[in-house]
Protein backbone atom coordinates (compact mmCIF):
# COMPACT_ATOMS: atom_id res chain seq x y z
CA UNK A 1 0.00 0.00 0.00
CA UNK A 2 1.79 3.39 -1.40
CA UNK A 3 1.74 6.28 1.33
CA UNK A 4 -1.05 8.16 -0.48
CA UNK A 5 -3.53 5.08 -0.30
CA UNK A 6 -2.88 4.75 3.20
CA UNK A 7 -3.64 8.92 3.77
CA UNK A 8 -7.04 8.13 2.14
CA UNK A 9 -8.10 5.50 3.90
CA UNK A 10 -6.71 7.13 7.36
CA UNK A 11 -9.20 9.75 6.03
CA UNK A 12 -12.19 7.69 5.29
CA UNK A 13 -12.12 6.42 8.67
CA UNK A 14 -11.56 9.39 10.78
CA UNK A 15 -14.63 10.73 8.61
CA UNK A 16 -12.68 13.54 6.81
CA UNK A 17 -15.07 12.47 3.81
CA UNK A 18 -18.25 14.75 3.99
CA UNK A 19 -20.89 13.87 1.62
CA UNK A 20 -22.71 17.14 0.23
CA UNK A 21 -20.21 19.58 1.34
CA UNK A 22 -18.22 20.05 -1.77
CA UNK A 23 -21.65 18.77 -3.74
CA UNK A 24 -23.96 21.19 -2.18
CA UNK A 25 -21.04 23.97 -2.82
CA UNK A 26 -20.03 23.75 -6.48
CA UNK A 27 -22.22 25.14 -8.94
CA UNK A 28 -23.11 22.58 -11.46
CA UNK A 29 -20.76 23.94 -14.00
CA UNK A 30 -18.46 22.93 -11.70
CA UNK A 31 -19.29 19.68 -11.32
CA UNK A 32 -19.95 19.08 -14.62
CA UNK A 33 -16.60 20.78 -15.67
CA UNK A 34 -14.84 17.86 -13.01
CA UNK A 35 -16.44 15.10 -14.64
CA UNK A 36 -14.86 16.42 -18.01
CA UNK A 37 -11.30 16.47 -16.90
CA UNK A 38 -11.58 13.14 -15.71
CA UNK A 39 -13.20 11.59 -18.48
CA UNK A 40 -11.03 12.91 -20.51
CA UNK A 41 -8.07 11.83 -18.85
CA UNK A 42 -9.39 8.41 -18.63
CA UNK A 43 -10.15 8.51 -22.46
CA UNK A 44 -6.44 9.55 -22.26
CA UNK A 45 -5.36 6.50 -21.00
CA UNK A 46 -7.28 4.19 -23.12
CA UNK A 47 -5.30 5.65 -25.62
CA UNK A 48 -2.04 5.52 -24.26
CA UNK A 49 -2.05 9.27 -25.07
CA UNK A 50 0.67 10.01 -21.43
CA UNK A 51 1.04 13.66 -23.11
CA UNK A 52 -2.81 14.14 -22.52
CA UNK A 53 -3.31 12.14 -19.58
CA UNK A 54 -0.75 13.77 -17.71
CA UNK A 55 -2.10 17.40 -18.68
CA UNK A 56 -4.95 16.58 -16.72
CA UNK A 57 -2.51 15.96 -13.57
CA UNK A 58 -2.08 19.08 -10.79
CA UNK A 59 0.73 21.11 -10.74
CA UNK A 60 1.77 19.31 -7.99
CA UNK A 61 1.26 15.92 -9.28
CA UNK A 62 3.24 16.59 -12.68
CA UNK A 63 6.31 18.26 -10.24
CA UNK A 64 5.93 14.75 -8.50
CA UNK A 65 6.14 12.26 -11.43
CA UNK A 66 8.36 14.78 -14.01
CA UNK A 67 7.47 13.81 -17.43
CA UNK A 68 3.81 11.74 -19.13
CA UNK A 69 6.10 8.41 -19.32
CA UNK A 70 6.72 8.05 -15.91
CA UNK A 71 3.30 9.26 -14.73
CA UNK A 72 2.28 6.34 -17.25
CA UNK A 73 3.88 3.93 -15.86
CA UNK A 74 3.03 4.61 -12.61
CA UNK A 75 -0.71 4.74 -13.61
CA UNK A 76 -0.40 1.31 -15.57
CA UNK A 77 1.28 -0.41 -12.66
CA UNK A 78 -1.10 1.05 -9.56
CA UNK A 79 -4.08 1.83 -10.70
CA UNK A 80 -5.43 -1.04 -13.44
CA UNK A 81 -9.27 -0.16 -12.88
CA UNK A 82 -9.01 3.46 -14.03
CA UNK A 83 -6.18 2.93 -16.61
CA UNK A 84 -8.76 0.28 -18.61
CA UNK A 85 -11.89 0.17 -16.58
CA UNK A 86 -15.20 -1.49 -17.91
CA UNK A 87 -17.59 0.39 -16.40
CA UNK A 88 -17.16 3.97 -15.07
CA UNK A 89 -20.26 5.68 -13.14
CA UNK A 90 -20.26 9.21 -11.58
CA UNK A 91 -20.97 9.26 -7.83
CA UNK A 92 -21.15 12.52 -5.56
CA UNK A 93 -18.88 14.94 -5.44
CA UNK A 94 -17.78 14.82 -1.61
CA UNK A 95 -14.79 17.09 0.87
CA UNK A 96 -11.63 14.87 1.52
CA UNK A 97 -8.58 16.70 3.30
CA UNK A 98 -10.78 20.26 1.65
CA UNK A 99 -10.68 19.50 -1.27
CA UNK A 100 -13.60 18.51 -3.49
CA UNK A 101 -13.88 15.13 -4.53
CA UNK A 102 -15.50 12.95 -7.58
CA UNK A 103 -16.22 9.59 -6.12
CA UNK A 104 -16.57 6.85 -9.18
CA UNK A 105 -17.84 3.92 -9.11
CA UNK A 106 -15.37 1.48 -11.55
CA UNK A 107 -15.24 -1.71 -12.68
CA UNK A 108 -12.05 -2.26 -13.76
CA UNK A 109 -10.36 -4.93 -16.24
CA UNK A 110 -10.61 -8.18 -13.98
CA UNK A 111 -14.05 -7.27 -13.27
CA UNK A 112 -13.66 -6.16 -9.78
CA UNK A 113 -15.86 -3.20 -8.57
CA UNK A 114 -14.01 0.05 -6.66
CA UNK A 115 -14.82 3.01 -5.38
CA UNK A 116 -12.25 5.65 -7.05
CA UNK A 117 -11.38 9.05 -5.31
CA UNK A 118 -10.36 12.03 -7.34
CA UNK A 119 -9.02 15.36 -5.61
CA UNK A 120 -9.66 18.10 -7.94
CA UNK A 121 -7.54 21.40 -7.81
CA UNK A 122 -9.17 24.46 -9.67
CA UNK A 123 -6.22 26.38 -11.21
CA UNK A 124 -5.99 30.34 -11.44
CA UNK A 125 -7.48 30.04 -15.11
CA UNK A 126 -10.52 28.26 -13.72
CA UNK A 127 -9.39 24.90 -15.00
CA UNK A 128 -10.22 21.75 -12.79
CA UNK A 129 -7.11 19.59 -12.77
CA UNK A 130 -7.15 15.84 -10.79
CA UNK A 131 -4.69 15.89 -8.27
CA UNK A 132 -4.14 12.62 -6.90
CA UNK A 133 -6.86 9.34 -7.27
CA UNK A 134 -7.17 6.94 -4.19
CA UNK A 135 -8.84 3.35 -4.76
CA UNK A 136 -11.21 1.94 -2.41
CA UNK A 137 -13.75 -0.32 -1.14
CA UNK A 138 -16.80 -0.17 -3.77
CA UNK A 139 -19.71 1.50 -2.51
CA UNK A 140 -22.27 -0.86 -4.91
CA UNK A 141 -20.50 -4.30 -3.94
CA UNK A 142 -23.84 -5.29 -6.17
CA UNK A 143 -23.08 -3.59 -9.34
């Protein structure tokens, strides 16, 4: 478990995830303008396109992993269900750590059904930007 992962889900449990905070607080431009980045950053990486998929990254997550091919790789290696997941479903948009949050429901390539995390970061130009992406338990064991 990478130190990030374990942050997250130090946060779920000491209930640093409010539902309907960052929801109830972004206009739905917002929210929809979230779901874009991601999507398209997934789209990204189904087609291997690192140079795109790592534009979507934070400032802080591109000083952290340098160039598209290493982000890539790390992507490829750690996180499977959002590199080439089967199913992808919008969940609410909740506060972890402050910032807001796009839950997603994924199934990802063996099947399996988890419960992605995505910190978003709005730049000064008003751009949302995904900075970070924590796996967890699925919410929908069922779907």
């Amino acid at each position: 478990m990478t130190f990030r992962r374990l942050l997250a889900l130090i946060a779920l449990l000491a209930g640093l995830v409010r539902p309907a905070m960052a929801q109830d607080a972004l206009p739905a431009a917002d929210r929809d303008a979230i779901r874009q980045t991601i999507e398209a950053q997934v789209e990204a990486f189904r087609r291997d396109d690192g140079d795109a998929a790592f534009g979507f990254a934070s400032p802080a997550i591109r000083e952290m992993f340098v160039t598209p091919e290493v982000f890539m790789d790390m992507v490829r290696r750690g996180y499977q269900p959002v590199y080439r997941p089967r199913g992808f479903d919008f969940r609410e948009i909740v506060a972890l750590d402050g910032k807001p949050t796009q839950k997603v429901h994924v199934i990802g390539p063996d099947g399996r059904a988890v419960t992605a995390f995505y910190p978003m970061v709005r730049l000064p130009d008003g751009a949302w930007r995904i900075d970070g992406c924590y796996l967890g338990a699925a919410d929908d064991p069922q779907a």
